[in-house]
Protein backbone atom coordinates (compact mmCIF):
# COMPACT_ATOMS: atom_id res chain seq x y z
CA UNK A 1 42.16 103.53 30.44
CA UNK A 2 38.86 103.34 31.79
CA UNK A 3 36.18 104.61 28.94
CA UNK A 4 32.76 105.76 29.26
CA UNK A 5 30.64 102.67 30.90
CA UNK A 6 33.50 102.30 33.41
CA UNK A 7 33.32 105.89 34.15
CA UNK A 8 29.43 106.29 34.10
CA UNK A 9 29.61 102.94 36.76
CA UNK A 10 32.41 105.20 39.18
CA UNK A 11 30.11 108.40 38.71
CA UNK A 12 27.19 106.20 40.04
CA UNK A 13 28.90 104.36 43.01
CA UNK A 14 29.96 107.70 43.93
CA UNK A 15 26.62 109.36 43.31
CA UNK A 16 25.38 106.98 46.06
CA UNK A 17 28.50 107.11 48.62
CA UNK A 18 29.25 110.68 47.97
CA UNK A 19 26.62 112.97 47.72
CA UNK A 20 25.31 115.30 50.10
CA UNK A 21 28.63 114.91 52.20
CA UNK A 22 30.84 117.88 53.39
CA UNK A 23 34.29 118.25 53.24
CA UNK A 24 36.02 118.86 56.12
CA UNK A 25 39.62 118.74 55.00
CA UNK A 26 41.53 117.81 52.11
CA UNK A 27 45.09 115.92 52.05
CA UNK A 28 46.89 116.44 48.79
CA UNK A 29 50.02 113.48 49.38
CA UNK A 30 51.25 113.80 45.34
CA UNK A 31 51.16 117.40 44.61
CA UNK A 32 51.41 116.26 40.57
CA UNK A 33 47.44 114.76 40.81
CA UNK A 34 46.33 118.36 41.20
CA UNK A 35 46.62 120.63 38.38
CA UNK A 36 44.16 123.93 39.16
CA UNK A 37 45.45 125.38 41.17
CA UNK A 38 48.92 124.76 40.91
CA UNK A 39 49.14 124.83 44.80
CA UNK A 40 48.13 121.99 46.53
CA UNK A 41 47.65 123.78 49.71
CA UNK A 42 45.00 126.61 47.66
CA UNK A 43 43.05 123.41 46.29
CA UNK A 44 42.73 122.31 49.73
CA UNK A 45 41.75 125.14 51.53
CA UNK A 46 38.86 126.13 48.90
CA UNK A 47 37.76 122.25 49.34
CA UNK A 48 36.94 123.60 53.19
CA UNK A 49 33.35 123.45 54.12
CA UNK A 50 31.91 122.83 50.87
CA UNK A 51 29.21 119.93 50.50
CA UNK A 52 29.27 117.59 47.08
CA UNK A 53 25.72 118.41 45.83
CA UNK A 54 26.05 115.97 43.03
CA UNK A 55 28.46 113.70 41.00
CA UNK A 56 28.09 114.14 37.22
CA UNK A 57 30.12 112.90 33.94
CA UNK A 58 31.33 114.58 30.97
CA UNK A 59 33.35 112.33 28.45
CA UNK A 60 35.69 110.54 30.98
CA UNK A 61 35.92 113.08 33.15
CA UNK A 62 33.94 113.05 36.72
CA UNK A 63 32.52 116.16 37.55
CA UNK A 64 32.10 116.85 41.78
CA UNK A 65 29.14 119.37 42.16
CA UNK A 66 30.66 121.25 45.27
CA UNK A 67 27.96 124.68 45.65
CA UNK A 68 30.53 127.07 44.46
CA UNK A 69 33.19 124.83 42.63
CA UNK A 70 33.28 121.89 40.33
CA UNK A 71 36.22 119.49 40.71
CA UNK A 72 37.27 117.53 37.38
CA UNK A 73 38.59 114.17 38.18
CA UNK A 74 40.17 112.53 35.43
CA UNK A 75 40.90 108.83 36.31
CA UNK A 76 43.66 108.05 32.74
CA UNK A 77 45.26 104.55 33.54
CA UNK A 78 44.20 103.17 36.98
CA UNK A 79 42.88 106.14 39.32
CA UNK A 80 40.07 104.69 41.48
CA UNK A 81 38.12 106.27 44.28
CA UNK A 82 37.03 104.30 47.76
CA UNK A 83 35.04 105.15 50.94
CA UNK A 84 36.35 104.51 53.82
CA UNK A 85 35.76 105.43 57.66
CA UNK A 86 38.56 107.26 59.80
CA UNK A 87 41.32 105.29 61.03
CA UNK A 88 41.07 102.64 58.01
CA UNK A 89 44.69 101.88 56.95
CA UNK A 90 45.76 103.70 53.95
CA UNK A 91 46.47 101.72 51.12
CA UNK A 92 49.69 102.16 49.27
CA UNK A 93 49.81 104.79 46.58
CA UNK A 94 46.56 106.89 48.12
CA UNK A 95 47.19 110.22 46.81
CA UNK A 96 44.35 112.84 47.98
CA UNK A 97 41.76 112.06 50.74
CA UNK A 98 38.70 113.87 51.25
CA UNK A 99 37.99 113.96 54.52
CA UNK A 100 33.91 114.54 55.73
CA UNK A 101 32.18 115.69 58.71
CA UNK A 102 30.56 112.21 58.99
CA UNK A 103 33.96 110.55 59.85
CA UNK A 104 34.25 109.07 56.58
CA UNK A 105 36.55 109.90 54.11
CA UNK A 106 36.74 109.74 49.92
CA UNK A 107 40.36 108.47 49.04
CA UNK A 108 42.13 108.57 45.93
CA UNK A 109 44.53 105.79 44.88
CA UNK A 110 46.55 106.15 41.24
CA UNK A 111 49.32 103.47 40.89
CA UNK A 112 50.44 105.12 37.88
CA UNK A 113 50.06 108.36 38.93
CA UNK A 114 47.99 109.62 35.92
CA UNK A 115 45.26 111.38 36.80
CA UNK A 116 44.07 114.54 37.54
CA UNK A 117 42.23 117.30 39.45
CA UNK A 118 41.28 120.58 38.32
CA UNK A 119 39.20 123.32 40.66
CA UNK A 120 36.67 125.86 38.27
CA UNK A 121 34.04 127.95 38.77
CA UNK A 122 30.37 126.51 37.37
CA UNK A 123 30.63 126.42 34.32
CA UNK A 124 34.12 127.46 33.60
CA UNK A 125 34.60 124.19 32.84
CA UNK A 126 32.64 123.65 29.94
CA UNK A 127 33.92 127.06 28.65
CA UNK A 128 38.01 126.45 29.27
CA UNK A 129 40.42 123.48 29.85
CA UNK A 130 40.05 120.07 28.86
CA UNK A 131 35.94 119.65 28.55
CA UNK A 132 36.31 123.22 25.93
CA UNK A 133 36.52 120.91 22.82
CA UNK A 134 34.48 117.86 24.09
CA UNK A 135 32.51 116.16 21.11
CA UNK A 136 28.94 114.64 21.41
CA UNK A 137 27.44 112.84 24.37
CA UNK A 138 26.48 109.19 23.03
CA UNK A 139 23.96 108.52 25.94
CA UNK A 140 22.01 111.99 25.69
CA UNK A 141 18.95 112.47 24.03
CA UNK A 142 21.14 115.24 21.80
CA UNK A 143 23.15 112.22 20.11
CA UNK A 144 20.82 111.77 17.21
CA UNK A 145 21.41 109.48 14.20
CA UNK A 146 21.69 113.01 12.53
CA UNK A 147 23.72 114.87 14.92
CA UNK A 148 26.60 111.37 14.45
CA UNK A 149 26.29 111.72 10.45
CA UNK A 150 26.83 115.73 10.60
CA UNK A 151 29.99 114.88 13.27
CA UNK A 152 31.58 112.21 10.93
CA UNK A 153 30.16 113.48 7.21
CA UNK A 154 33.23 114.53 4.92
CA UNK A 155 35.68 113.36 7.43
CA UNK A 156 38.46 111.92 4.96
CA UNK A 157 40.27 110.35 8.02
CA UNK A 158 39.90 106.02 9.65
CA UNK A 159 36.62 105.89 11.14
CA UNK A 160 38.32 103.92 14.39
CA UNK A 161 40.86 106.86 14.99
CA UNK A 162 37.73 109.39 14.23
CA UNK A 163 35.89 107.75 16.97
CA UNK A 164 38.50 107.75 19.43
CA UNK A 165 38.94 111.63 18.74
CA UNK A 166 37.09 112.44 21.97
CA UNK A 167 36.02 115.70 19.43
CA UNK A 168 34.23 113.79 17.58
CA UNK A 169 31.93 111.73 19.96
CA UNK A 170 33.14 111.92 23.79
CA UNK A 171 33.93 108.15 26.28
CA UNK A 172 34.55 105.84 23.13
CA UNK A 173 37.90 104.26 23.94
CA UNK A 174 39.83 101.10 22.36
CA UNK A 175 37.36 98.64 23.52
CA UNK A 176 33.83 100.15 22.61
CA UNK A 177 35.31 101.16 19.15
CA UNK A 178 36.33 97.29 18.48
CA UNK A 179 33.06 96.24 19.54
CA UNK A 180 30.67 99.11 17.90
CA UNK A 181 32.26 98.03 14.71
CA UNK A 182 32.13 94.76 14.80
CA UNK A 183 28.40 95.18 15.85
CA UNK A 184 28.12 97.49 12.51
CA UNK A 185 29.72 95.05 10.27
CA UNK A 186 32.32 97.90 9.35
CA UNK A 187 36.19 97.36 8.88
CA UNK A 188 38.22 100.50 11.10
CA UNK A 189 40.29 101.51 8.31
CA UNK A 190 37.25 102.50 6.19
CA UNK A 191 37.72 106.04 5.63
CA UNK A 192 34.23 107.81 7.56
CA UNK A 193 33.73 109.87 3.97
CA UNK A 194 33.24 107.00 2.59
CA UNK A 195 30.81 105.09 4.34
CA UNK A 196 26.97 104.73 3.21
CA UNK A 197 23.90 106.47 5.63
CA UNK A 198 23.17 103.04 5.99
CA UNK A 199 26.39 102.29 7.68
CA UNK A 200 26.43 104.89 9.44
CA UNK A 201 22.83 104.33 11.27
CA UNK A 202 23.89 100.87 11.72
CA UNK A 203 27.23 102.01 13.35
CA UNK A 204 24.96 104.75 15.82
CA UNK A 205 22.91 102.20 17.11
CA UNK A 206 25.95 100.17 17.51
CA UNK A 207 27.66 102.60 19.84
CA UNK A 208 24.51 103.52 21.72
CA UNK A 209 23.45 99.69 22.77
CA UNK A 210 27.34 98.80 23.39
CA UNK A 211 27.51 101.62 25.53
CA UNK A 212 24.45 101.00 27.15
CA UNK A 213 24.67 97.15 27.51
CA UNK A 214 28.29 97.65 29.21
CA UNK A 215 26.98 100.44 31.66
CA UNK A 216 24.28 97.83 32.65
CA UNK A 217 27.04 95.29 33.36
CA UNK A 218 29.35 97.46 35.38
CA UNK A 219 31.87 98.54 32.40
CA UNK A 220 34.59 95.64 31.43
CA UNK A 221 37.31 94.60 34.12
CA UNK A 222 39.91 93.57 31.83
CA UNK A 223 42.46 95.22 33.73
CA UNK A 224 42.62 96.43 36.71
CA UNK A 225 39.73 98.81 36.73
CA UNK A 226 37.00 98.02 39.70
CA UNK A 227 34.27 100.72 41.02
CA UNK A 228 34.05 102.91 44.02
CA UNK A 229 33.11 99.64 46.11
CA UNK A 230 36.16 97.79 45.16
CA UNK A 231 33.73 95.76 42.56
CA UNK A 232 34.72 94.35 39.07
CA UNK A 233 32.52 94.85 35.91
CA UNK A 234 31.02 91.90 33.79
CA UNK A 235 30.88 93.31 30.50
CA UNK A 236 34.37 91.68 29.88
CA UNK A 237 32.25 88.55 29.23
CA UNK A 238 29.97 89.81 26.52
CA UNK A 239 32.78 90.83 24.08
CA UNK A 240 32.46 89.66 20.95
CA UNK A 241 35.78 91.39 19.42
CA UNK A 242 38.10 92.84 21.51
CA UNK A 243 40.55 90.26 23.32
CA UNK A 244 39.59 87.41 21.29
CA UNK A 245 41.98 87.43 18.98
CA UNK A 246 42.31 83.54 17.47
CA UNK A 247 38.84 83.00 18.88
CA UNK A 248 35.67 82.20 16.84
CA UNK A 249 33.31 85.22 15.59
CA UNK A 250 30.19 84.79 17.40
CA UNK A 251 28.65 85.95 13.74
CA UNK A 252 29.81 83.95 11.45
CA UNK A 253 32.20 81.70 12.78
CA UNK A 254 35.56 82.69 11.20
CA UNK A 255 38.57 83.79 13.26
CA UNK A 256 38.59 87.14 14.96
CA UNK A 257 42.40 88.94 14.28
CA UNK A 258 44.14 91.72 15.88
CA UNK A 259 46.46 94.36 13.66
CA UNK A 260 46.96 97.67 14.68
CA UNK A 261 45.11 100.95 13.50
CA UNK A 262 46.43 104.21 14.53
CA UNK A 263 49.13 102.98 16.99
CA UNK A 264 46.20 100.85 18.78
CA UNK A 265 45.71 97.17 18.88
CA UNK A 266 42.40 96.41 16.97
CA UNK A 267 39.92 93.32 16.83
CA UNK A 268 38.09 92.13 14.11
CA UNK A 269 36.30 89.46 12.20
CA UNK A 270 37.68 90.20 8.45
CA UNK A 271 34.71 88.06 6.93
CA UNK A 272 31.73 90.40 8.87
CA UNK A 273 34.17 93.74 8.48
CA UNK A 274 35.03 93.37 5.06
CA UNK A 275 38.14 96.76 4.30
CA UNK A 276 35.80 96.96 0.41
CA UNK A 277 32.19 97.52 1.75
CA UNK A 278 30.27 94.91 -0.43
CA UNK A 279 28.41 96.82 -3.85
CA UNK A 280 24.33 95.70 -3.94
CA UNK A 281 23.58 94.15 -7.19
CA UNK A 282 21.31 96.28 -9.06
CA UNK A 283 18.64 94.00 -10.54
């Protein structure tokens, strides 16, 4: 599932393709992709006419600024948007096009059928649905060292599974979590009430250059996710955890393993994440 870099890159590529076009029609083809409204046809119609003023992110979800609506797009396994001009033949498993006055049209393609679209009024969104209980932004100024210790402090449960509680702090999927704490030097089944303000300010500035380095590089193709170009990230190549299992830490040398934490396969380098943080010898 694409996570935040991957969806920051899409939000982008669409920012640039996308905005300040106007929707001339919509074609729903998998009535399932669209959720609010339930008909297809009433999603369609109130697309009519209206102009994408801006693209914007929340978590993993895309938010189309359309005047009087916003659309949520939520991408899950392997939804992917693509501009193409009028007449271009439509690739297998396209689901919705957006067609625009210019004669070019926004197409969505989901082999797996996972995602989503949801029509609300501004700011409905943020007040209802799925973006109601959304935790903190890690790439805003409001995602403070303090602002991560008050979201984790007294939290009795894994830190991995607390980070991937979108609750907690919003985007952080399987991958970033691996490499955040590997980064930190912090083993994922540490419980988060028990880890040191020192850990935890290593373990912020973890997520926020992670995040940050794999925007820069496009997010991490190690799938089949690509941008709204068609284009492959490169931050596959800078992982220093996840997907290496047998290889050599980067760190120290010894041999990165996978087990599984909270039903998801995990990476780490036992001697840089020890499970018993180390005690400092009082002199």
């Amino acid at each position: 599932m694409p996570e935040l870099p991957e969806v920051e890159t899409v939000r982008r590529t669409l920012e640039r393709l996308a905005a300040g076009k106007t929707i001339r029609r919509v074609d729903v083809r998998l009535a399932r992709i669209v959720r609010r409204p339930a008909e297809p046809e009433a999603f369609a119609r109130a697309l009519e006419g209206l102009t994408i003023r801006a693209v914007q992110r929340r978590g993993k979800f895309l938010k189309f600024d359309l005047e009087q609506l916003v659309l949520l797009s939520h991408l899950r396994m392997e939804g992917r948007y693509g501009l193409y001009r009028e007449g271009d033949e439509l690739e297998p498993h396209t689901h919705v096009v957006f067609h625009f006055t210019d004669g070019t049209e926004l197409r969505y393609r989901d082999v797996r059928q996972f995602g989503t679209m949801d029509l609300y009024k501004p700011g409905e969104e943020e007040r209802e649905g799925p973006l109601a209980k959304l935790g903190l932004e890690p790439l805003e100024d409001a995602f403070t060292e303090a602002a991560f210790r008050a979201a984790v402090a007294g939290r009795k449960t894994k830190i991995k599974p607390l980070l991937l509680n979108q609750e907690c702090v919003v985007g952080l999927g399987n991958i970033y979590v691996d490499e955040a704490l590997h980064a930190a030097g912090i083993h994922p089944e540490r419980n988060a009430d028990a880890l040191s303000r020192a850990e935890l300010g290593r373990l912020y500035e973890a997520i926020r250059s992670t995040l940050r380095a794999a925007v820069e590089a496009g997010g991490s193709s190690v799938k089949s996710y690509v941008n709204g170009q068609g284009e492959q990230g490169s931050y596959q190549f800078a992982l220093k955890a996840y997907g290496r299992e047998g290889e050599p830490c980067a760190a120290c040398g010894g041999e990165i393993v996978k087990f599984v934490v909270g039903g998801r396969g995990t990476h780490i380098c036992p001697a840089c994440q020890p499970l018993k943080a180390k005690r400092r010898k009082h002199k």
